[in-house]
C-alpha atoms as a PDB file:
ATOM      1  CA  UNK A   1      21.986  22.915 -25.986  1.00  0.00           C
ATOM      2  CA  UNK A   2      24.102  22.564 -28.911  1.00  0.00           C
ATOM      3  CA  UNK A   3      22.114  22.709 -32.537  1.00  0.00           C
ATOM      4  CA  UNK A   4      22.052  19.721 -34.883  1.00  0.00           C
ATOM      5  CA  UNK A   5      23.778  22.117 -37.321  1.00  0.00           C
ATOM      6  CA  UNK A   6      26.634  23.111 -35.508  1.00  0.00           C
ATOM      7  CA  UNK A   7      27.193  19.671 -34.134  1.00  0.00           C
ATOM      8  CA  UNK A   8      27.066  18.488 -37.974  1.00  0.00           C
ATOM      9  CA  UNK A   9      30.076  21.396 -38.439  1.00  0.00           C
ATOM     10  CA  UNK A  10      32.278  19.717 -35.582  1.00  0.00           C
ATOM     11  CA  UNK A  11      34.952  17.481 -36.789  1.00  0.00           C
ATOM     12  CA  UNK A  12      35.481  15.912 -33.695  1.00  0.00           C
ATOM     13  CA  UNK A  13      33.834  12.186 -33.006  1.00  0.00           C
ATOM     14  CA  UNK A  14      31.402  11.350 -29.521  1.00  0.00           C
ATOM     15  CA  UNK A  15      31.302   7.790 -28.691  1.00  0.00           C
ATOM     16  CA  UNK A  16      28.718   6.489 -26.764  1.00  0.00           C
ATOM     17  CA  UNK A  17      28.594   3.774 -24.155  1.00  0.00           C
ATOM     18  CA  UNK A  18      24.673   2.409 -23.612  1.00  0.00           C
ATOM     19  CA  UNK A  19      24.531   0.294 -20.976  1.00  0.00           C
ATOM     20  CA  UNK A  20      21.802  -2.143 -19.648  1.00  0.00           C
ATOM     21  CA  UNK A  21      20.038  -2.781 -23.277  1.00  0.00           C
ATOM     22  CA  UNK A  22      17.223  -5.442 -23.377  1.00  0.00           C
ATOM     23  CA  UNK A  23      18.574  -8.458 -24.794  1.00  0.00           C
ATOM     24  CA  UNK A  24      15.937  -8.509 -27.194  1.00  0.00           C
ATOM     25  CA  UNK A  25      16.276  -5.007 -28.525  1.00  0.00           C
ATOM     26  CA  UNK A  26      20.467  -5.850 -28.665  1.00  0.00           C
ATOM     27  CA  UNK A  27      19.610  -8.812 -30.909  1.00  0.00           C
ATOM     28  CA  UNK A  28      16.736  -6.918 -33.004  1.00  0.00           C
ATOM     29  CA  UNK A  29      19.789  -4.645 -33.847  1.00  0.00           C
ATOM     30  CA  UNK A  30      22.226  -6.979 -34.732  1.00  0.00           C
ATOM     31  CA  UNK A  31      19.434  -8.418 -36.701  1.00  0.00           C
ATOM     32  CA  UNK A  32      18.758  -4.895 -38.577  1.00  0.00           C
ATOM     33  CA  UNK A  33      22.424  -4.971 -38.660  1.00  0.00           C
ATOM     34  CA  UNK A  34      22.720  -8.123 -40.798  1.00  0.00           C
ATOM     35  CA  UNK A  35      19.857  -7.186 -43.097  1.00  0.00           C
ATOM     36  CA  UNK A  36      21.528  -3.892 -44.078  1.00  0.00           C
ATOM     37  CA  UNK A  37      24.799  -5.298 -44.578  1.00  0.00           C
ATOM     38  CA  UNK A  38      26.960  -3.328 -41.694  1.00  0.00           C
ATOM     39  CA  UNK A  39      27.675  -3.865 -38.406  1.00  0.00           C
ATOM     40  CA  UNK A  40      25.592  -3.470 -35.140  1.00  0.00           C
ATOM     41  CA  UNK A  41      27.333  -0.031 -34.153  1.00  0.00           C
ATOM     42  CA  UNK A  42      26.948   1.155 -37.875  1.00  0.00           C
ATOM     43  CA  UNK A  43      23.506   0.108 -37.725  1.00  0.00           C
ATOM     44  CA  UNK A  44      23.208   2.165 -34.443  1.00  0.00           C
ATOM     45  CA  UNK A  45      24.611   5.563 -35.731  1.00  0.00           C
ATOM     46  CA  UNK A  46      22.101   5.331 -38.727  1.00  0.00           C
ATOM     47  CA  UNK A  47      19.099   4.385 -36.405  1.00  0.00           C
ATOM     48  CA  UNK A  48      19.937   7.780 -34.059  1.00  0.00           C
ATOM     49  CA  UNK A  49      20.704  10.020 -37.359  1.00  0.00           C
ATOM     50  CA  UNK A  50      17.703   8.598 -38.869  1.00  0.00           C
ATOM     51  CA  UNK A  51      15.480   9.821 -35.864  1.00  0.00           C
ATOM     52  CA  UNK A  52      17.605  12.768 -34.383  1.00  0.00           C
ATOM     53  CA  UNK A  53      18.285  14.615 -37.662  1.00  0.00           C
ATOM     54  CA  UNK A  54      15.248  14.813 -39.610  1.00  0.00           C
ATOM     55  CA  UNK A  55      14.761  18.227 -40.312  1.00  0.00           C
ATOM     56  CA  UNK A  56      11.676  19.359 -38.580  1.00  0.00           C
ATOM     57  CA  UNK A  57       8.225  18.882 -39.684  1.00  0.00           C
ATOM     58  CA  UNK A  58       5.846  21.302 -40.551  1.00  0.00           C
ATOM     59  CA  UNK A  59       2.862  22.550 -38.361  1.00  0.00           C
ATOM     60  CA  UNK A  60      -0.218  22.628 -40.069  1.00  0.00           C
ATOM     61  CA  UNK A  61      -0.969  26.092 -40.415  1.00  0.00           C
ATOM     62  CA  UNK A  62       2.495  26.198 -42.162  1.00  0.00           C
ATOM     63  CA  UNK A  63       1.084  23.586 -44.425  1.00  0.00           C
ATOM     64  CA  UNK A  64      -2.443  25.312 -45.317  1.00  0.00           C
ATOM     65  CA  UNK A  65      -0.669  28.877 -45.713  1.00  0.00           C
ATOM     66  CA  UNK A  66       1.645  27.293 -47.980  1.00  0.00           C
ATOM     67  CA  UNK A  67      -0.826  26.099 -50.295  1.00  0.00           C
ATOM     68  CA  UNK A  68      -1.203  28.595 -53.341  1.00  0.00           C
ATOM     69  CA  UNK A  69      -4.709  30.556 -53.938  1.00  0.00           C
ATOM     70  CA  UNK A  70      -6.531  28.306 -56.661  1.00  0.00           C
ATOM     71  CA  UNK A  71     -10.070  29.820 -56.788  1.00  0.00           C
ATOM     72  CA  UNK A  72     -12.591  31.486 -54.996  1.00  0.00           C
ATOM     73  CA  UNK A  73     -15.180  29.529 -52.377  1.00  0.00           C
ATOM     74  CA  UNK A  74     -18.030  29.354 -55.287  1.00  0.00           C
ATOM     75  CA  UNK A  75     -15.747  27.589 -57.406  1.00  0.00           C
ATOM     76  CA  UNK A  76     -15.847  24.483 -54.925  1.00  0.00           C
ATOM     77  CA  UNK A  77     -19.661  24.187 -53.734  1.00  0.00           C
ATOM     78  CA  UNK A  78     -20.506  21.273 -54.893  1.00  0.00           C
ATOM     79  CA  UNK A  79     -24.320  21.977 -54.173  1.00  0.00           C
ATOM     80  CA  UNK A  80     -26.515  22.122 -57.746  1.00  0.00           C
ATOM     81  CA  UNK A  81     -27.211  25.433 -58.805  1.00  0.00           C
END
């Protein structure tokens, strides 16, 4: 499977054919459509960039070993001495 990054670096342009789409969800994205001032199939490419190219989150451990060393364990026990 392709990367997102080298499919960014292709210059050549997919189109896409969904077939069989709810009626309600087709109107919800005309509606989205209108409120963002574009049309319905720019208002589809920004709904799958929006949720296909996010870069990717995290995990927690990542997050906790990230944060920098602030103190030692007595400095936070809140118990009265």
């Amino acid at each position: 499977m392709q990367s997102l990054q080298a499919a960014k670096e292709d210059t050549v342009t997919t189109n896409l054919v969904v077939r069989n789409v709810d009626p309600a969800v087709a109107l919800a994205l005309k509606q989205a459509a209108a409120a963002h001032g574009r049309s319905a199939e720019a208002e589809h490419r920004e709904i799958l960039r929006a949720a296909l190219c996010q870069p990717s989150r995290r995990s927690f451990k990542e997050a906790l070993a990230s944060m920098p060393d602030v103190g030692t364990d007595e400095d936070f026990d809140s118990r009265p001495r």
